[in-house]
C-alpha atoms as a PDB file:
ATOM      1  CA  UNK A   1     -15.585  -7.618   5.662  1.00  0.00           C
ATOM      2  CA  UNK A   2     -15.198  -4.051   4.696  1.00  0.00           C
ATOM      3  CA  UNK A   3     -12.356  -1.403   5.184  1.00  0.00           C
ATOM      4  CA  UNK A   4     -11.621   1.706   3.771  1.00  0.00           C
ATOM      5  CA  UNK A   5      -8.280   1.205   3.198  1.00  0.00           C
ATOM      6  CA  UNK A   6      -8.570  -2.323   1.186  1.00  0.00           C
ATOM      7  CA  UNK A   7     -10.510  -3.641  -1.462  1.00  0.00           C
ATOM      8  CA  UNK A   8     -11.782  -7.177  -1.113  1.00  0.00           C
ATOM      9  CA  UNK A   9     -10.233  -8.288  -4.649  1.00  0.00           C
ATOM     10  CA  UNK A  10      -6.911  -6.996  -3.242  1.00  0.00           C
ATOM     11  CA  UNK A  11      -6.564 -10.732  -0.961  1.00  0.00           C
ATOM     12  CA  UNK A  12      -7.900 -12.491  -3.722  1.00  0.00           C
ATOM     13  CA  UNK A  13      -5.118 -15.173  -4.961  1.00  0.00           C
ATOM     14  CA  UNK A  14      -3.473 -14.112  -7.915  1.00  0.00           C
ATOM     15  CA  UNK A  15      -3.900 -17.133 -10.260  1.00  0.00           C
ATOM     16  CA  UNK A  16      -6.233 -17.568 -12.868  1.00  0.00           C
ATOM     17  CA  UNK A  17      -7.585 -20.526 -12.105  1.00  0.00           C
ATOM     18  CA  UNK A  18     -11.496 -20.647 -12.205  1.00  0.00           C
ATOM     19  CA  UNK A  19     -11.613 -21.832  -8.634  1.00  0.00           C
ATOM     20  CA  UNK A  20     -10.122 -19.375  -7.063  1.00  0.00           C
ATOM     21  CA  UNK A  21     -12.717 -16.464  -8.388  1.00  0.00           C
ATOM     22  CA  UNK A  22     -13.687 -14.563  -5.171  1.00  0.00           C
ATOM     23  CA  UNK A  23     -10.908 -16.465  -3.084  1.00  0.00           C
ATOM     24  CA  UNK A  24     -10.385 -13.440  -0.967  1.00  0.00           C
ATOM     25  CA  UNK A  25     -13.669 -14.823   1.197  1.00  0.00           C
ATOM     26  CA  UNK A  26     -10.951 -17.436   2.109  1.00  0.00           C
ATOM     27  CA  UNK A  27      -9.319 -14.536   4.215  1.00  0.00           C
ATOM     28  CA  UNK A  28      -9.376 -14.926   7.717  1.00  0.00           C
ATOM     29  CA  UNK A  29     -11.597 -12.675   9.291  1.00  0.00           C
ATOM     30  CA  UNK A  30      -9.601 -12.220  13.073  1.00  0.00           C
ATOM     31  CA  UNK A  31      -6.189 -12.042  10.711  1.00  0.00           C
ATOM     32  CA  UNK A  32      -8.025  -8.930   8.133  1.00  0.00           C
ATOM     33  CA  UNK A  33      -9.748  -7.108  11.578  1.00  0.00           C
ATOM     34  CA  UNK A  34      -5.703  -6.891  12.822  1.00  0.00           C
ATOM     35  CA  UNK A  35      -4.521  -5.816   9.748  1.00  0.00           C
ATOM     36  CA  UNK A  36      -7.100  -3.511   9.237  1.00  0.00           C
ATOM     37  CA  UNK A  37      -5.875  -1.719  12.618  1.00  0.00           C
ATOM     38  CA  UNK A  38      -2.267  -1.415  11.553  1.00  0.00           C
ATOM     39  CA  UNK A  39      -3.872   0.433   8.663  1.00  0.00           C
ATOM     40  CA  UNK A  40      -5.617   2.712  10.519  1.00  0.00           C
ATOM     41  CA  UNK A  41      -2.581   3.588  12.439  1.00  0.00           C
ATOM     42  CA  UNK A  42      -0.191   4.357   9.562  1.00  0.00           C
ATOM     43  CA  UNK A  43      -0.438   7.319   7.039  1.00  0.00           C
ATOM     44  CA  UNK A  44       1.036   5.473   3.734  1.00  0.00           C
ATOM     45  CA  UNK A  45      -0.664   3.051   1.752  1.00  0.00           C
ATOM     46  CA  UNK A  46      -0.169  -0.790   1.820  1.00  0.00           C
ATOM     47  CA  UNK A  47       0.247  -2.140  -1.261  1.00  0.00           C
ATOM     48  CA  UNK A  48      -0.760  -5.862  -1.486  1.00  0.00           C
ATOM     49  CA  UNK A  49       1.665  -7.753  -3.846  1.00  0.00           C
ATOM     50  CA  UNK A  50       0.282 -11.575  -2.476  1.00  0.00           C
ATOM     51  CA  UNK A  51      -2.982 -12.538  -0.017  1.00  0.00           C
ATOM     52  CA  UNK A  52      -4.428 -15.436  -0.559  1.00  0.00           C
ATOM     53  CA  UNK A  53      -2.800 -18.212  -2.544  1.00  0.00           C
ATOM     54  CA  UNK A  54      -4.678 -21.815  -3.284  1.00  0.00           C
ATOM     55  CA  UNK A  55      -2.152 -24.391  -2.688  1.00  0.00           C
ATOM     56  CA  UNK A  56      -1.453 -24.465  -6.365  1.00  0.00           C
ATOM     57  CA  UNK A  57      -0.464 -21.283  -7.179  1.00  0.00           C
ATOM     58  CA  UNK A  58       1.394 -21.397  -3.983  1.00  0.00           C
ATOM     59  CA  UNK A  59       3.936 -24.016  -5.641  1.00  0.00           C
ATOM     60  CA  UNK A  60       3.978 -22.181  -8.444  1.00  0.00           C
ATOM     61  CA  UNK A  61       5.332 -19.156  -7.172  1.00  0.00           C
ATOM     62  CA  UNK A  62       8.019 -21.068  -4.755  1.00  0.00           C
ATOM     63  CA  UNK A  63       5.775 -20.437  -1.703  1.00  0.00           C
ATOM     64  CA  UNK A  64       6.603 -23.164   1.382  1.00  0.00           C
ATOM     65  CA  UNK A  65       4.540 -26.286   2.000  1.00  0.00           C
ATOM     66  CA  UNK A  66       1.460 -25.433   4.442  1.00  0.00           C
ATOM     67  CA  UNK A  67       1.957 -21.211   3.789  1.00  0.00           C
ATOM     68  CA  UNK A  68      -0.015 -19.019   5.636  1.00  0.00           C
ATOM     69  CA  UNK A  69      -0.970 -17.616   2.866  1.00  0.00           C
ATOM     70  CA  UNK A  70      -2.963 -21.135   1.450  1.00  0.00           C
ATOM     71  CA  UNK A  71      -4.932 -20.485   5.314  1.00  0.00           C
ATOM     72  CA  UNK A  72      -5.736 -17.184   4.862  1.00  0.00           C
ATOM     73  CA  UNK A  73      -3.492 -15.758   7.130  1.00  0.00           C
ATOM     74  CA  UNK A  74      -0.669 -14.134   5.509  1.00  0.00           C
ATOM     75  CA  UNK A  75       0.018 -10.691   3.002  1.00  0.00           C
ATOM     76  CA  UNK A  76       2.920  -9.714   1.581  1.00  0.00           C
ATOM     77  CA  UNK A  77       3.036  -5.646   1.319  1.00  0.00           C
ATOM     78  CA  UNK A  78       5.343  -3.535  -1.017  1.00  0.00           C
ATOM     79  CA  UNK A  79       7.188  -1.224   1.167  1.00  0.00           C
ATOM     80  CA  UNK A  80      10.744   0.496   0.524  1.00  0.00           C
ATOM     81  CA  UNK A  81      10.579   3.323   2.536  1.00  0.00           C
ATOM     82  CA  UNK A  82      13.217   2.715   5.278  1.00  0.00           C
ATOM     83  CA  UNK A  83      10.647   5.325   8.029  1.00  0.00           C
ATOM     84  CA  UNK A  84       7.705   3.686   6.603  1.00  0.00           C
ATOM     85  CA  UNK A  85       9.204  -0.007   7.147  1.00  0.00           C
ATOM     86  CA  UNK A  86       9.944   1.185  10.856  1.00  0.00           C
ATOM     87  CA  UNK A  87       6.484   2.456  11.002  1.00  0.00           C
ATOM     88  CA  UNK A  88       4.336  -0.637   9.855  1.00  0.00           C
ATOM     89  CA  UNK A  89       6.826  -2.961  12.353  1.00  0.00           C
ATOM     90  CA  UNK A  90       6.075  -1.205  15.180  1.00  0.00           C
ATOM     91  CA  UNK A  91       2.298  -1.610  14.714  1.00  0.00           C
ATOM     92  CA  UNK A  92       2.460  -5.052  13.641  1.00  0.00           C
ATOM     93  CA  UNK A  93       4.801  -5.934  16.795  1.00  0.00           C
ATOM     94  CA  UNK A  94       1.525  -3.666  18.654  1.00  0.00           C
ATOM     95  CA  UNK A  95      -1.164  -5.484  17.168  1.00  0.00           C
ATOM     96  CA  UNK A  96       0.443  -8.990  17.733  1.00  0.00           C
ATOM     97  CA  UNK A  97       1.370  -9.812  13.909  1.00  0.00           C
ATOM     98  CA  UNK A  98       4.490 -11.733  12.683  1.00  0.00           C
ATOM     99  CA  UNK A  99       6.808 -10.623  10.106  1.00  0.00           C
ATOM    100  CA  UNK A 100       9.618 -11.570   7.452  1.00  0.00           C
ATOM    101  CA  UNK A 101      11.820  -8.212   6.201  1.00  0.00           C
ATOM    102  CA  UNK A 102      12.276  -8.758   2.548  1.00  0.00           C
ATOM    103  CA  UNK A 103      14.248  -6.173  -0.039  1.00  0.00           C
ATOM    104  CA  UNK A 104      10.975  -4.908  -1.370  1.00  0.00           C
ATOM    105  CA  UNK A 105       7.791  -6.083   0.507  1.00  0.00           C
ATOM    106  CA  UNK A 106       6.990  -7.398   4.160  1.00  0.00           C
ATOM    107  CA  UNK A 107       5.552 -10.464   4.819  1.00  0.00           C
ATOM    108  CA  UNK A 108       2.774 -10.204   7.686  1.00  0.00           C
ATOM    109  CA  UNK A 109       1.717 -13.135   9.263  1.00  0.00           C
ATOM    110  CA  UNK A 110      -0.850 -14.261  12.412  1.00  0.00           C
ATOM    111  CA  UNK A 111       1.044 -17.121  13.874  1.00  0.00           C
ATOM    112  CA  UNK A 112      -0.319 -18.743  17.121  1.00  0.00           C
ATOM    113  CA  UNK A 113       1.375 -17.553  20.302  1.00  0.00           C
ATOM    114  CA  UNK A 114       4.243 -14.341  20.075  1.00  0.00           C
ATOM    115  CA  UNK A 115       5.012 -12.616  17.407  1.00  0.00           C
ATOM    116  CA  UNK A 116       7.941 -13.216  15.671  1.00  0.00           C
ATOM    117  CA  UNK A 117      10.044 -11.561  13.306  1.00  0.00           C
ATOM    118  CA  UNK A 118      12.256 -13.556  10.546  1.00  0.00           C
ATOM    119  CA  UNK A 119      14.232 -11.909   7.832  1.00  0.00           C
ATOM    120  CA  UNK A 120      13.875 -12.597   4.295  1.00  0.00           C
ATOM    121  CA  UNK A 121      16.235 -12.980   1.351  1.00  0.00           C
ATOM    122  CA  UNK A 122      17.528  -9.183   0.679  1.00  0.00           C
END
């Protein structure tokens, strides 16, 4: 899946282990098409810090059991701008997206049903 905002190795999961070369085809597609739209509808950059994650790197970074990121489904984007951070939440409230407010990055999310919004460790 293509965007002009993104490049594929960008969701790739950050290990090094061998299996996880081209790991960013684990991406959900319906989760990248909605984040592709908040894209579109901001003018700053999103700079992915995490995507992807296989279940092992996961642990070793002190993700939670069963993370959306290990289905796909989850990014974590740096973001410090106060205006910027107010920007991005209202299009990911728009679009349907779930979020966790961190000091540094946001957590986006496609949960099933609403979405919600949960604050992170500042």
């Amino acid at each position: 899946m293509k965007s002009p905002f993104f490049e594929p190795e960008e969701f790739q999961c950050k290990c090094d282990y061998i299996a996880c070369i081209d790991s960013y085809n684990f991406m959900s597609e319906g989760f990248l098409q909605l984040l592709f739209k908040v894209r579109a509808q901001i003018d700053f950059p999103l700079v992915v810090t995490s995507a992807y994650r296989c279940k092992r790197h996961n642990k070793d970074v002190g993700g939670v059991p069963n993370s959306s990121h290990t289905k796909g489904l989850a990014v974590d984007v740096r973001i410090t701008s106060p205006l910027d951070r107010y920007e991005l939440i209202e299009q990911l409230i728009y679009h349907g997206l779930s979020f966790g407010v961190y000091s540094n990055f946001i957590h986006i999310e496609k949960k099933r049903g609403d979405p919600q919004c949960f604050h992170g460790k500042y």
